[in-house]
C-alpha atoms as a PDB file:
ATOM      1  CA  UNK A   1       9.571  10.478 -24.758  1.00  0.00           C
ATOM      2  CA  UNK A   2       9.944  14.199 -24.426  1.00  0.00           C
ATOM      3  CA  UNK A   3      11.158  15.336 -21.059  1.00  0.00           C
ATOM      4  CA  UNK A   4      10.045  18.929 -19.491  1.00  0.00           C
ATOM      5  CA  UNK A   5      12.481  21.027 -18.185  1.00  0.00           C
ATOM      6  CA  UNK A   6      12.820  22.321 -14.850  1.00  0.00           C
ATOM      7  CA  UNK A   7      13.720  25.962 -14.024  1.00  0.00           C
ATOM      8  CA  UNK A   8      14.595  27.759 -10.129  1.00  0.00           C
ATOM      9  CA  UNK A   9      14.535  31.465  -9.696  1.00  0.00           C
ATOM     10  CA  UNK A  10      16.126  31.352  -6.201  1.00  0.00           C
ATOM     11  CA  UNK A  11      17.534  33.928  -3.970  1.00  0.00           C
ATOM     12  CA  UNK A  12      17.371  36.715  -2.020  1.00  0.00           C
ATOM     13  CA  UNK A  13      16.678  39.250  -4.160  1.00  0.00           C
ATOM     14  CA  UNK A  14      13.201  40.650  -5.478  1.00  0.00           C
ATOM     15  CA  UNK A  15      11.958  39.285  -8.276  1.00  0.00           C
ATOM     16  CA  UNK A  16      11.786  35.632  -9.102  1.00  0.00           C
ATOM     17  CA  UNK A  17       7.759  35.791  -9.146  1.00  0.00           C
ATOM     18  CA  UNK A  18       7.522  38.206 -11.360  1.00  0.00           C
ATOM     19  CA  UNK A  19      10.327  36.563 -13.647  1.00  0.00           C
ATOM     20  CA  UNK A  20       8.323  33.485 -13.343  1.00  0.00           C
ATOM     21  CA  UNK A  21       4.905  34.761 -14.544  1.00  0.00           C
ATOM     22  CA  UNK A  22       7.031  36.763 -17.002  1.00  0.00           C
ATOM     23  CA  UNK A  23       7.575  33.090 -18.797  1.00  0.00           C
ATOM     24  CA  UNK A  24       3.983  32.075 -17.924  1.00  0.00           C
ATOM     25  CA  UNK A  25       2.967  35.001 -20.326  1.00  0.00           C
ATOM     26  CA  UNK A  26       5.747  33.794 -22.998  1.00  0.00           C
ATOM     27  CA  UNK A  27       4.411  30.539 -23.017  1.00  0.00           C
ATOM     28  CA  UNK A  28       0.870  32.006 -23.290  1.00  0.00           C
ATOM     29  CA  UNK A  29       1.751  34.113 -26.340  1.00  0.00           C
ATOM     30  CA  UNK A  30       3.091  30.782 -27.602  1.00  0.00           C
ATOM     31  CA  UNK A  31      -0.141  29.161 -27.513  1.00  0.00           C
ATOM     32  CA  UNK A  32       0.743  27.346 -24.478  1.00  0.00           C
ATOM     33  CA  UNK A  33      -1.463  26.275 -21.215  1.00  0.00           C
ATOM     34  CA  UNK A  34       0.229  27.882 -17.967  1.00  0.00           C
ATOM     35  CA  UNK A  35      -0.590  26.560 -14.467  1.00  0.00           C
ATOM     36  CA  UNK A  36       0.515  28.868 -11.692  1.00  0.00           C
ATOM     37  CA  UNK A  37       0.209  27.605  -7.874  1.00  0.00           C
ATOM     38  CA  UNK A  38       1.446  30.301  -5.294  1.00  0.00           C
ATOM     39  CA  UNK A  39       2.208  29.221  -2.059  1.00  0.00           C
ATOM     40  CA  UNK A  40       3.209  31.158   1.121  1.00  0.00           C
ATOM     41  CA  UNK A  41       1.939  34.258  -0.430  1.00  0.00           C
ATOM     42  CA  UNK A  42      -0.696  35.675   1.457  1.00  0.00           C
ATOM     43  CA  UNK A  43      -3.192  36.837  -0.587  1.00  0.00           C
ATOM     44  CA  UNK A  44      -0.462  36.502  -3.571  1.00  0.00           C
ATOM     45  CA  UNK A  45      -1.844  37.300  -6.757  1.00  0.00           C
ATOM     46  CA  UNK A  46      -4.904  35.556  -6.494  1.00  0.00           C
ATOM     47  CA  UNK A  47      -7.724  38.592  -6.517  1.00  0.00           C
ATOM     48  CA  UNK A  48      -5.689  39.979 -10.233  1.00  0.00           C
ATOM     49  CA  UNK A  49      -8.184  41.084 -12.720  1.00  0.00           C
ATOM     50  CA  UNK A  50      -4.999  41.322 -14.974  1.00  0.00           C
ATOM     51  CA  UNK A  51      -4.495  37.324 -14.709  1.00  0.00           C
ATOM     52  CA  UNK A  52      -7.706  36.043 -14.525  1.00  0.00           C
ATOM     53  CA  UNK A  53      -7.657  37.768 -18.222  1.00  0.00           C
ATOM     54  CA  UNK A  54      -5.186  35.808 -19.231  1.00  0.00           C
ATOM     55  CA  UNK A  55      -7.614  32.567 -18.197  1.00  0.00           C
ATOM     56  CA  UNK A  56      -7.925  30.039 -19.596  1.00  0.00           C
ATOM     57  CA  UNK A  57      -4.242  29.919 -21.054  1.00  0.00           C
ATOM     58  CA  UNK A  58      -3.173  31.007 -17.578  1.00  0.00           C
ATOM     59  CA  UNK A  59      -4.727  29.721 -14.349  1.00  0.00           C
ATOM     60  CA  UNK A  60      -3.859  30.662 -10.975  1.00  0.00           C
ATOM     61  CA  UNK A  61      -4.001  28.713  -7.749  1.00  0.00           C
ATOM     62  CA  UNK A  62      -3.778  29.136  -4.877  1.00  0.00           C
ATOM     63  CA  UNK A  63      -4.723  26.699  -1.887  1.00  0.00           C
ATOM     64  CA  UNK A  64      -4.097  28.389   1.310  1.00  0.00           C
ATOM     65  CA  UNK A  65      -7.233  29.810   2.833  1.00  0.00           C
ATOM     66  CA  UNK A  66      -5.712  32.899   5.386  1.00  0.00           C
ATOM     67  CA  UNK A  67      -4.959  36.029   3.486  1.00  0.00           C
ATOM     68  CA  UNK A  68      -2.264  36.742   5.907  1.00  0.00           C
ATOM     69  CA  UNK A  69       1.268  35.573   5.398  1.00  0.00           C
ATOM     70  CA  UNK A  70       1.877  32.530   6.619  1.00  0.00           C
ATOM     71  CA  UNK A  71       4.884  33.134   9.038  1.00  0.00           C
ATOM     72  CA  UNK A  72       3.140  35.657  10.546  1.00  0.00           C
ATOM     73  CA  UNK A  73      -0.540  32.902  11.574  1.00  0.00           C
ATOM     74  CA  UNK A  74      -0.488  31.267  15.220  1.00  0.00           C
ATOM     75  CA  UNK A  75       0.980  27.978  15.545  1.00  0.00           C
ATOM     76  CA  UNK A  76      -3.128  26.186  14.948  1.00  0.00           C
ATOM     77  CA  UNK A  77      -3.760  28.474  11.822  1.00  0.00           C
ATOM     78  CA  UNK A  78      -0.078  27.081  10.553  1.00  0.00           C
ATOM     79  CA  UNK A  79      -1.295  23.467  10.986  1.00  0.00           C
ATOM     80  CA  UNK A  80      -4.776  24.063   8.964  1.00  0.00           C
ATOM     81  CA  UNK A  81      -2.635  25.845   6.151  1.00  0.00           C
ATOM     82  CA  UNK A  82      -0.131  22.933   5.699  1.00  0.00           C
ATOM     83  CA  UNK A  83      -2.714  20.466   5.092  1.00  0.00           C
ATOM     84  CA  UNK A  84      -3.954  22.943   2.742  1.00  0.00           C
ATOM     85  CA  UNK A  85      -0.469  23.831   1.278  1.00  0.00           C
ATOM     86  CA  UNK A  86       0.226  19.821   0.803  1.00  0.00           C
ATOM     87  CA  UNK A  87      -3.959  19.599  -1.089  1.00  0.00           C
ATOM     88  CA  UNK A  88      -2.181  21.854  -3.478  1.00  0.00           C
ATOM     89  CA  UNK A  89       0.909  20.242  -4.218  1.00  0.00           C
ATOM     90  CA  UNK A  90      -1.386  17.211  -4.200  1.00  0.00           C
ATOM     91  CA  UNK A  91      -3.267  19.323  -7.145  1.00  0.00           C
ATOM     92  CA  UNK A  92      -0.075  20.176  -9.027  1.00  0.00           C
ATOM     93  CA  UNK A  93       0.440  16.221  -9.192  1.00  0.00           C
ATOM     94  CA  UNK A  94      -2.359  15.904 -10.637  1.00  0.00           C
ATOM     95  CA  UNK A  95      -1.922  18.815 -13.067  1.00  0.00           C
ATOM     96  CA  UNK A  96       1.414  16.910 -14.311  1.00  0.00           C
ATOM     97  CA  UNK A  97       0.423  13.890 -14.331  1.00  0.00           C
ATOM     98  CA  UNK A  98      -2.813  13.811 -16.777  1.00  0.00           C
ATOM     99  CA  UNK A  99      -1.090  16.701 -18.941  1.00  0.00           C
ATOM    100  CA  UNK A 100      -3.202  19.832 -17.892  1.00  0.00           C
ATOM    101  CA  UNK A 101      -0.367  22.533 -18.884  1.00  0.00           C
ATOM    102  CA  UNK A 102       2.554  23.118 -20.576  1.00  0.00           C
ATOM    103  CA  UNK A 103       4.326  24.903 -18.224  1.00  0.00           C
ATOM    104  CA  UNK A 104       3.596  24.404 -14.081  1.00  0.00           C
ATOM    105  CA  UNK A 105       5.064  27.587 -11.617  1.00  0.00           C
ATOM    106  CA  UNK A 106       4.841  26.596  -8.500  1.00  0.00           C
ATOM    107  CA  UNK A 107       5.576  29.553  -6.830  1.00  0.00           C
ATOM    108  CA  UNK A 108       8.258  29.726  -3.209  1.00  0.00           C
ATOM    109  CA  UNK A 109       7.464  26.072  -3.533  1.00  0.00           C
ATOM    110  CA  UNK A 110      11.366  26.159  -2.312  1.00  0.00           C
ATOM    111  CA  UNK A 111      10.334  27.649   0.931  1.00  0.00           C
ATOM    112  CA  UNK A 112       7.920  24.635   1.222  1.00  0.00           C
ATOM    113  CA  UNK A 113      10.576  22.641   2.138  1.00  0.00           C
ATOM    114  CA  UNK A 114      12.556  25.219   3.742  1.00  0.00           C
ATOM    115  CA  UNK A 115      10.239  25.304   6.064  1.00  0.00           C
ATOM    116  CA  UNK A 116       9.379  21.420   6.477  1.00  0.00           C
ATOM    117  CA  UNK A 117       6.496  21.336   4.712  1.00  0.00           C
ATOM    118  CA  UNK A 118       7.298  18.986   2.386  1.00  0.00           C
ATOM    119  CA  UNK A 119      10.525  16.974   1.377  1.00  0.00           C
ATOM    120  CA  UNK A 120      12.814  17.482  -0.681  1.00  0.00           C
ATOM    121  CA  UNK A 121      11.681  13.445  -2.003  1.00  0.00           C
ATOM    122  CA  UNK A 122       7.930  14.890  -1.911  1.00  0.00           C
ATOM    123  CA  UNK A 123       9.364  17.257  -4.782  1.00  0.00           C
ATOM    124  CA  UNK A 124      11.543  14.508  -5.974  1.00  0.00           C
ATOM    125  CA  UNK A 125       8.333  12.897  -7.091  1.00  0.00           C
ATOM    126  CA  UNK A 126       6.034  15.457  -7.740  1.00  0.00           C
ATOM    127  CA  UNK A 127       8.539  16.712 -10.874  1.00  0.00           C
ATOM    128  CA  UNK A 128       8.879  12.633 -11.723  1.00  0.00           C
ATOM    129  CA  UNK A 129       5.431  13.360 -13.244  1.00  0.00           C
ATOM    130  CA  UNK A 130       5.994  15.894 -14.914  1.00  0.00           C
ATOM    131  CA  UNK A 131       6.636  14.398 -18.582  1.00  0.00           C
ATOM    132  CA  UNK A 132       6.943  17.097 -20.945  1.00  0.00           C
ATOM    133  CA  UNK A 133       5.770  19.649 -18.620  1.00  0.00           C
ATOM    134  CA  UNK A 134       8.326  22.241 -17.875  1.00  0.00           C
ATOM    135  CA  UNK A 135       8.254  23.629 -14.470  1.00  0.00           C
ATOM    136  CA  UNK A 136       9.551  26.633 -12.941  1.00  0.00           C
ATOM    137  CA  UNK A 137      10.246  26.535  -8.784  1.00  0.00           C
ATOM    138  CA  UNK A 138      10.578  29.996  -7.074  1.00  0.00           C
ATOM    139  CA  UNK A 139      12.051  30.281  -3.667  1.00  0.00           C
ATOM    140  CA  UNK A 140      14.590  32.070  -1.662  1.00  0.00           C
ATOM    141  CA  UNK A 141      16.587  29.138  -0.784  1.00  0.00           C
ATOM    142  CA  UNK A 142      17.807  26.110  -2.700  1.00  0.00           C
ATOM    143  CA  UNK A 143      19.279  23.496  -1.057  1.00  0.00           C
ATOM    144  CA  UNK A 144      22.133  20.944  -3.239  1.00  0.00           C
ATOM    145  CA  UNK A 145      19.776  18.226  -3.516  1.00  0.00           C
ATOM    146  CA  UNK A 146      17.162  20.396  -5.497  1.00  0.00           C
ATOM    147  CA  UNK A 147      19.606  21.977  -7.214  1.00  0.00           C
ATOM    148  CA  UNK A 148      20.917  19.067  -9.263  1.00  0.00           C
ATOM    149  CA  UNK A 149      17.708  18.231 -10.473  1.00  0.00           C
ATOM    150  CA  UNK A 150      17.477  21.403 -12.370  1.00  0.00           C
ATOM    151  CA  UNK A 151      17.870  21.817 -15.790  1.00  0.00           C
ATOM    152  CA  UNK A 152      18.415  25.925 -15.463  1.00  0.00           C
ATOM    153  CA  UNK A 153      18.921  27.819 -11.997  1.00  0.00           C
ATOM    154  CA  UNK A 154      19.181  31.374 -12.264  1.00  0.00           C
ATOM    155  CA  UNK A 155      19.963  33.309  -8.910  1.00  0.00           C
ATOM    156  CA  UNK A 156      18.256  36.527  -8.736  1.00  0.00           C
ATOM    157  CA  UNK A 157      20.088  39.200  -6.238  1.00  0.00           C
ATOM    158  CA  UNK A 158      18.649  42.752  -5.366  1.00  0.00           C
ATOM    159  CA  UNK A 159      21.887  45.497  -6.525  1.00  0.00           C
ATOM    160  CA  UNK A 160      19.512  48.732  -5.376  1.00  0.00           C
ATOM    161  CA  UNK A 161      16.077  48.798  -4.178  1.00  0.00           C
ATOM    162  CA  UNK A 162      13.607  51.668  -4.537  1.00  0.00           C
ATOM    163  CA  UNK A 163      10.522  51.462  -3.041  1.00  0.00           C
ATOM    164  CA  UNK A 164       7.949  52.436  -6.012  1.00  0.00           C
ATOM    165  CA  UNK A 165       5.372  55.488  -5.481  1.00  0.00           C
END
């Protein structure tokens, strides 16, 4: 049986969303079904009349329910948006498992566990189902023990910055 791939854009420079949904609209082009989840975003990229275009061979989730980043909600708000956070990764489970996509993003799913709000074996298993779905992770930091289970990691770092008009 075929095996998906798994991908990581990591690090601390800008760009590993937009890299990410770069190869969502690759795999689109290709005829292929694209599942983005964003997590820790904010109001990420979820209100883009640009995306919800490219439905259905591009579908974007998003489970959090505060539009605000998520570092910056009080300590209760944090608690209601990890049980929310972990109904999505409970969603992207189910996404791998029964086949929905060819190619899941779960987007700063890394800082997920950066943040203890999920393990490292919670992602463990959640790619174990991912057959021949590839994946792509995004996230500023990657720890060894994700790391190995990549098939491709590329590290994206910031040279010069300019803030766009």
């Amino acid at each position: 049986m075929a095996e998906g791939c798994i991908y990581i854009y990591t690090g601390d420079g800008r760009g590993k969303s937009p890299a990410a949904i770069g190869r969502a609209v690759q795999a689109a082009v290709e005829g292929k079904r694209v599942v983005i989840i964003q997590f820790l975003k904010g109001k990420g990229l979820e209100d883009s009349d640009f995306l919800r275009r490219m439905e259905p061979e591009i579908k974007l989730f998003r489970f959090e329910k505060s539009d605000s980043n998520f570092a910056e909600l009080p300590e209760e708000k944090k608690q209601e948006e990890i049980q929310n956070i972990r109904n999505g990764i409970g969603f992207a489970k189910k996404v791998l498992t029964t086949g929905e996509c060819d190619l899941l993003i779960l987007d700063e799913v890394l800082g997920l566990v950066e943040k203890d709000i999920i393990t490292v074996d919670t992602l463990k298993t959640l790619l174990e189902c991912r057959g021949d779905t590839d994946v792509i992770l995004t996230g500023i930091t990657l720890n060894d023990e994700i790391c190995v289970l990549a098939d491709e990691v590329s590290r994206i770092e910031t040279v010069k910055f300019k803030v766009w008009d």
